[in-house]
C-alpha atoms as a PDB file:
ATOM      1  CA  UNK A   1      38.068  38.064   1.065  1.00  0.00           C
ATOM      2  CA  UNK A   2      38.955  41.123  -0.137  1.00  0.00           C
ATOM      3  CA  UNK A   3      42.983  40.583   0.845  1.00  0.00           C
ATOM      4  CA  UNK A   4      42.679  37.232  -0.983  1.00  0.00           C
ATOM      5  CA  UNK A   5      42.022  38.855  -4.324  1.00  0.00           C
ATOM      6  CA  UNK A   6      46.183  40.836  -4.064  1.00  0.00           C
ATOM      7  CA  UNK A   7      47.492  38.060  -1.852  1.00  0.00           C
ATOM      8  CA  UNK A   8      45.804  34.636  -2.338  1.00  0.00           C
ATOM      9  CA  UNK A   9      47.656  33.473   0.778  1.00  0.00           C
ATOM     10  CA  UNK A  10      45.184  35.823   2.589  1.00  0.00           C
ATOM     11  CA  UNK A  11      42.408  32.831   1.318  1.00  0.00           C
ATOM     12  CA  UNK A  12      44.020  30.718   4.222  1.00  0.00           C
ATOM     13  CA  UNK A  13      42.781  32.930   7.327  1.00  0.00           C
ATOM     14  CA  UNK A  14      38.742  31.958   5.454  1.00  0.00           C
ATOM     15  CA  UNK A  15      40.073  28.341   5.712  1.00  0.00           C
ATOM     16  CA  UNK A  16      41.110  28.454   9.293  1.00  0.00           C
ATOM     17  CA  UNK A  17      38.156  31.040  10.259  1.00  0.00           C
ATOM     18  CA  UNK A  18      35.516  28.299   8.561  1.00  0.00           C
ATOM     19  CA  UNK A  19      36.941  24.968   8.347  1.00  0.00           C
ATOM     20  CA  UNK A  20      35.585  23.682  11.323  1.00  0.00           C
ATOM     21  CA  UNK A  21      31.811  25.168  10.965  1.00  0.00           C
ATOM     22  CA  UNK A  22      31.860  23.446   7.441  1.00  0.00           C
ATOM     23  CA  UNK A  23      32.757  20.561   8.437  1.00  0.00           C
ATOM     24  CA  UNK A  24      30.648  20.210  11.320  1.00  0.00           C
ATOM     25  CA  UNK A  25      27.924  20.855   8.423  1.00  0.00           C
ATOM     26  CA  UNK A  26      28.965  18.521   6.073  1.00  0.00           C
ATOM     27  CA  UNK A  27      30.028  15.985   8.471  1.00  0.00           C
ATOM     28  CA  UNK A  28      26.554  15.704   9.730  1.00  0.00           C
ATOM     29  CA  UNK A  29      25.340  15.854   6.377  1.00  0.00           C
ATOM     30  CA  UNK A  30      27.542  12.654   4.847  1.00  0.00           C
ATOM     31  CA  UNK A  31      29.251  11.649   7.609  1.00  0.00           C
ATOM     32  CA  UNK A  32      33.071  11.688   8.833  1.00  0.00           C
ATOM     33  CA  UNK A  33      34.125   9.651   5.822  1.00  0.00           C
ATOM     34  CA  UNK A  34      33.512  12.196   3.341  1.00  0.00           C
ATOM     35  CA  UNK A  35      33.429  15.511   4.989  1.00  0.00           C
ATOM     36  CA  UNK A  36      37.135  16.518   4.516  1.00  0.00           C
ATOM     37  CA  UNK A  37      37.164  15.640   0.865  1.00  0.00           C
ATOM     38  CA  UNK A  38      33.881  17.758   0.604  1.00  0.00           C
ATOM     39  CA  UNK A  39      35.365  20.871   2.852  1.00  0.00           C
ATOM     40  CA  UNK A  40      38.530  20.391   0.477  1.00  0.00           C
ATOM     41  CA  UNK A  41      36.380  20.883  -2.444  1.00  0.00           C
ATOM     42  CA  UNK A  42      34.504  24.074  -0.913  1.00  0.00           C
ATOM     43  CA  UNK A  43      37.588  25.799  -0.193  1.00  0.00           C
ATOM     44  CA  UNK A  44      39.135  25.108  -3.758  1.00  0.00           C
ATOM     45  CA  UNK A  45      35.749  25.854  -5.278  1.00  0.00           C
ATOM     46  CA  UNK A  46      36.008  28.846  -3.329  1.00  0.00           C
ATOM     47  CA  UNK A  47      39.214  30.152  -4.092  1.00  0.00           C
ATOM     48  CA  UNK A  48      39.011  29.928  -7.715  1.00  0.00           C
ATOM     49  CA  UNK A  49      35.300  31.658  -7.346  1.00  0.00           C
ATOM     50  CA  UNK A  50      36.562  34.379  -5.211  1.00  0.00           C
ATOM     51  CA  UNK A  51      36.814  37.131  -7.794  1.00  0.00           C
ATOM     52  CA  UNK A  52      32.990  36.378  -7.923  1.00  0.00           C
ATOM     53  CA  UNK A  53      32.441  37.228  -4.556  1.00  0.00           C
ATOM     54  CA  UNK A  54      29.732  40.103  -3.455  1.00  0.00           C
ATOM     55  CA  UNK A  55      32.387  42.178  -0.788  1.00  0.00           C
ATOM     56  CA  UNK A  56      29.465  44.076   0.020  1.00  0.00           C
ATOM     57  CA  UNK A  57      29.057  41.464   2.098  1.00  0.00           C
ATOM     58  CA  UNK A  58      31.545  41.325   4.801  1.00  0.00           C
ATOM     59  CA  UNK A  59      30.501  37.664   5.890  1.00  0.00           C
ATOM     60  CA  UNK A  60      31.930  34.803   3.718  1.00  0.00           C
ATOM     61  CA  UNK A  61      30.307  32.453   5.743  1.00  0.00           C
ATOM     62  CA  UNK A  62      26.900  32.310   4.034  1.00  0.00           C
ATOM     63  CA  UNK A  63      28.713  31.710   0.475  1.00  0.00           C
ATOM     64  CA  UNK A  64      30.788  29.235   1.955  1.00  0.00           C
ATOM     65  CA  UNK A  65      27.876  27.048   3.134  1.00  0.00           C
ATOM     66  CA  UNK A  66      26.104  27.751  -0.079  1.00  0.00           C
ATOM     67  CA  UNK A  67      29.342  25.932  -2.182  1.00  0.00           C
ATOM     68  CA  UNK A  68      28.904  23.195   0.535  1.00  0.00           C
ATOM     69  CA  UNK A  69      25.307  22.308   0.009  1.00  0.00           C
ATOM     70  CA  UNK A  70      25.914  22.463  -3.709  1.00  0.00           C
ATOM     71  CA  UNK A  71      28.387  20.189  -3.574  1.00  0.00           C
ATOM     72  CA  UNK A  72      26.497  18.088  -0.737  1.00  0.00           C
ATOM     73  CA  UNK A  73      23.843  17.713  -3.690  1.00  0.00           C
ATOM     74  CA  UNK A  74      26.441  15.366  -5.641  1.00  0.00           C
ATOM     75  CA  UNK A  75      26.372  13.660  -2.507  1.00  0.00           C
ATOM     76  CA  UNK A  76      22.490  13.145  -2.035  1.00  0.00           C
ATOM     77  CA  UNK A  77      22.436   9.275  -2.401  1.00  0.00           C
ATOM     78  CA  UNK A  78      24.855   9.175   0.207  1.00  0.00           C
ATOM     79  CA  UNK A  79      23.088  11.745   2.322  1.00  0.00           C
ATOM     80  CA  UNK A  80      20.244   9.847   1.955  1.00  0.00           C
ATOM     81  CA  UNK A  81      21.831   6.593   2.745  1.00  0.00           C
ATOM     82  CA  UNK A  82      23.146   8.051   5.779  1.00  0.00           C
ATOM     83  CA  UNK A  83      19.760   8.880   7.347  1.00  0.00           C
ATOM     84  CA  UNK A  84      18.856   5.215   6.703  1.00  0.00           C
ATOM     85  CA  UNK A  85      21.762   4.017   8.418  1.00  0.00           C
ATOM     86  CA  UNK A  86      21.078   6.634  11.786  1.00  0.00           C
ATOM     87  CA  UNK A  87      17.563   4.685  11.791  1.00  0.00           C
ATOM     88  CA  UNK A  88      19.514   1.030  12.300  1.00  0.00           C
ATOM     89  CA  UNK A  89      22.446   2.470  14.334  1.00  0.00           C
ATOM     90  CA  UNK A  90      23.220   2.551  17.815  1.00  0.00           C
ATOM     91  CA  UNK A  91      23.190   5.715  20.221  1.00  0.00           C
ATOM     92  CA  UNK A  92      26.569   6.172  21.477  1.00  0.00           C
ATOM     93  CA  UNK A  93      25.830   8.647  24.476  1.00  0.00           C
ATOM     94  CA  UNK A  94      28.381   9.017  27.808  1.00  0.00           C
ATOM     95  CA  UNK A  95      26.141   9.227  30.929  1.00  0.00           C
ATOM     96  CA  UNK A  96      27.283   9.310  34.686  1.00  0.00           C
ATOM     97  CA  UNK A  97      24.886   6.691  35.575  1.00  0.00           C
ATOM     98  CA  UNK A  98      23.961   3.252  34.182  1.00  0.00           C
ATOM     99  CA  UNK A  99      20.150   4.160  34.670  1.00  0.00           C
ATOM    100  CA  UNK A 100      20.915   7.349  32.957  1.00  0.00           C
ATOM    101  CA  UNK A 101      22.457   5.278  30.060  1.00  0.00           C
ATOM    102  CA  UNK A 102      19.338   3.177  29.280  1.00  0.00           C
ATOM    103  CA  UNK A 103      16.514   5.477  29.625  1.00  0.00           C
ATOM    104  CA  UNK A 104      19.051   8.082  27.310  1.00  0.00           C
ATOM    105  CA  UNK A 105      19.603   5.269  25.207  1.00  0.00           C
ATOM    106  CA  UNK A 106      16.520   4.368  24.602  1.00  0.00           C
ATOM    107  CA  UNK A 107      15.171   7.419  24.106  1.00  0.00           C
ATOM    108  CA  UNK A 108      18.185   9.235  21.938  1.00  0.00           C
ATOM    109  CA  UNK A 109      17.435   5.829  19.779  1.00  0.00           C
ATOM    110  CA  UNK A 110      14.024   6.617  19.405  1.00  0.00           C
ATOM    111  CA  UNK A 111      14.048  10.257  18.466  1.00  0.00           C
ATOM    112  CA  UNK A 112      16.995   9.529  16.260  1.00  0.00           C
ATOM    113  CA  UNK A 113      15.400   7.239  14.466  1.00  0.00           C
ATOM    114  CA  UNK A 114      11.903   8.940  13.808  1.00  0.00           C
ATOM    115  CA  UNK A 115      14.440  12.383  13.188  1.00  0.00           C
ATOM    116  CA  UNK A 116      16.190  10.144  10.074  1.00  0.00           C
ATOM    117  CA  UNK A 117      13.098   9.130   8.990  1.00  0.00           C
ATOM    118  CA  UNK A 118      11.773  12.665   8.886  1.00  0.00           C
ATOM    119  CA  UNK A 119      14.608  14.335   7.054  1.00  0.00           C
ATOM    120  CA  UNK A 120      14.800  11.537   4.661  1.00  0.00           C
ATOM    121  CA  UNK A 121      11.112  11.907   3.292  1.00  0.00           C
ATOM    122  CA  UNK A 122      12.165  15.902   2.894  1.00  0.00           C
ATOM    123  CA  UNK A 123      12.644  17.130  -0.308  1.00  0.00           C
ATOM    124  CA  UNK A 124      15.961  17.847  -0.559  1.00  0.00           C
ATOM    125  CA  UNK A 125      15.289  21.627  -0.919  1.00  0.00           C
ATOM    126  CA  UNK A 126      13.052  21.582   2.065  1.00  0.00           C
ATOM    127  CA  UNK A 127      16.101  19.503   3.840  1.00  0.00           C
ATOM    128  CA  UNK A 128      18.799  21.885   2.717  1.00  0.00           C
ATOM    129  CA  UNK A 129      17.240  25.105   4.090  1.00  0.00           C
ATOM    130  CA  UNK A 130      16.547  23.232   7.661  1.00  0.00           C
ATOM    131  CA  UNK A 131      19.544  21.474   8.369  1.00  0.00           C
ATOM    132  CA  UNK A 132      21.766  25.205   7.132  1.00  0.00           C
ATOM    133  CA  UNK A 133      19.771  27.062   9.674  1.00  0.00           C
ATOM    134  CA  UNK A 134      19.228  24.472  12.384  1.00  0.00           C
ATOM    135  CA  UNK A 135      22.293  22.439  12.317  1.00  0.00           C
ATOM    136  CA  UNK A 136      24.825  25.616  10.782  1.00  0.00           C
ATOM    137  CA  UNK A 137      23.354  28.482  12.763  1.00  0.00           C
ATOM    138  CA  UNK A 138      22.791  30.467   9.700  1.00  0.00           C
ATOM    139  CA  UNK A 139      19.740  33.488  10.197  1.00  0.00           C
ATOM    140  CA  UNK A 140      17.221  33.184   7.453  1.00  0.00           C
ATOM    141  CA  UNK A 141      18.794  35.881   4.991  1.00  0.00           C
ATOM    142  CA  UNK A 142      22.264  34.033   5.223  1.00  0.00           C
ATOM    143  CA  UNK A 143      20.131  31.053   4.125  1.00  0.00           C
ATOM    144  CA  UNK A 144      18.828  33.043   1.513  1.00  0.00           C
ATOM    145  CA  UNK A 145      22.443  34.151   0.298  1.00  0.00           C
ATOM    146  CA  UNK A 146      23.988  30.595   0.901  1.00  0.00           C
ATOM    147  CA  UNK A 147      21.090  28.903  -1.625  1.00  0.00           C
ATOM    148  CA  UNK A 148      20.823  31.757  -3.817  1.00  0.00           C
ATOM    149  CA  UNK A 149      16.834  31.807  -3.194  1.00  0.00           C
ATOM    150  CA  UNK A 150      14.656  34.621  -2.105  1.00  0.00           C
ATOM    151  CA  UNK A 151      13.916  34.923   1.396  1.00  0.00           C
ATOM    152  CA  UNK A 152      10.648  34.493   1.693  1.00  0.00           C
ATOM    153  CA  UNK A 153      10.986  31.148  -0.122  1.00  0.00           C
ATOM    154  CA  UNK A 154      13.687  30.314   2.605  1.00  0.00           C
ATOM    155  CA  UNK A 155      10.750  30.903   4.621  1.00  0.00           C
ATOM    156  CA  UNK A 156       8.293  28.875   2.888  1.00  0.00           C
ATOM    157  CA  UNK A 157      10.717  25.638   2.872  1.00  0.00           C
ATOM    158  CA  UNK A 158      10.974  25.995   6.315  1.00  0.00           C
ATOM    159  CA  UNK A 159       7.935  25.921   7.422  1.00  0.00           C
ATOM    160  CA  UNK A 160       7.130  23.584   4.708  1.00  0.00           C
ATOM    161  CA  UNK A 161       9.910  21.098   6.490  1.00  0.00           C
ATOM    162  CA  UNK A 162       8.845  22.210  10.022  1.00  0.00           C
ATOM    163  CA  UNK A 163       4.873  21.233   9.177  1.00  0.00           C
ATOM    164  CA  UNK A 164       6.047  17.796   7.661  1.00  0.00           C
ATOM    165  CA  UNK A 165       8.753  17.137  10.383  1.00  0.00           C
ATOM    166  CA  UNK A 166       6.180  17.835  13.106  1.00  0.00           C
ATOM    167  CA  UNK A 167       3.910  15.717  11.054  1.00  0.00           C
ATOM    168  CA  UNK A 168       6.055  12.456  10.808  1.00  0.00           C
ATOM    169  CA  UNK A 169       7.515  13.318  14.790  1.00  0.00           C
ATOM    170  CA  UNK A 170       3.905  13.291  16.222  1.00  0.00           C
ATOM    171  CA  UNK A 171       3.529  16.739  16.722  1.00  0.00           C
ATOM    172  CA  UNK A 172       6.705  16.982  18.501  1.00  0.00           C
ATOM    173  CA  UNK A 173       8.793  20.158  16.884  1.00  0.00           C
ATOM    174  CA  UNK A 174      12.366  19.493  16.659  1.00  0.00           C
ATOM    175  CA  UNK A 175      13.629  22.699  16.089  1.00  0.00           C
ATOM    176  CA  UNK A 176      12.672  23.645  20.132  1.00  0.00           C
ATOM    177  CA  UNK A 177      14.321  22.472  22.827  1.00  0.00           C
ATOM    178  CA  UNK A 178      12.443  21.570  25.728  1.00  0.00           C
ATOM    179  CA  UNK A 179      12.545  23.004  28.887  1.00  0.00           C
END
């Protein structure tokens, strides 16, 4: 970041380090159809910003996935339609066998709908903060930095989302993988 700010052409090794974590993100997020217009906008938002940058950090990541979810806000209806269109759609999943196939079918079909459901009654807050730390990999404080909020409210909107995703799932708790 700190390169980009003497040689802008520096901003490119951010684009290529990032790119694909964003747009895993946003993709998710919107879907496939409007990801790389959204990642597009990031990065340009990003480069003009980057005089504004804190270099005390040394990990751009955080910021960058903070432009992305305020630019995913425009998006919301869309977000929001998305979810409602997981509930209807079909589970595309490769198993080996055909038994395999159904009972992962049926049951990737179930949780995804429920899972839609879920995130779609979040507040969009709430839904922000859960989906950059469980679906970006981002630790609570780079939460914190990416929203701009203080950590312990990254702390309360998780839980917050945790308490009403567990709610809605049946007690079931998303965020841990079974064993």
């Amino acid at each position: 970041m700190r390169r980009s700010l003497t040689e802008p052409e520096a901003f490119a090794t951010l684009f290529d380090r990032y790119s694909g974590m964003i747009y895993r993100y946003v993709s998710r997020r919107v879907g496939p159809e409007h990801a790389e217009d959204l990642v597009g906008e990031t990065f340009m938002v990003a480069f003009s910003r980057r005089r504004h940058y804190d270099l005390n950090y040394p990990d751009a990541r955080p910021w960058l996935f903070g432009i992305a979810t305020k630019l995913l806000s425009r998006h919301h209806r869309s977000e929001a339609a998305r979810y409602r269109a997981l509930q209807r759609s079909p589970v595309e999943e490769h198993v080996e066998f055909p038994a395999d196939a159904v009972a992962a079918g049926v049951t990737a079909q179930a949780a995804r709908k429920a899972l839609a459901e879920a995130l779609a009654a979040l507040s969009k807050r709430d839904r922000d903060a859960l989906l950059l730390y469980a679906w970006s990999g981002l630790t609570y404080e780079e939460v914190a930095r990416a929203l701009d909020i203080p950590l312990g409210t990254v702390r309360s909107r998780l839980n917050r989302a945790r308490r009403k995703l567990r709610a809605e799932l049946g007690g079931a708790d998303p965020m841990r993988e079974e064993a």
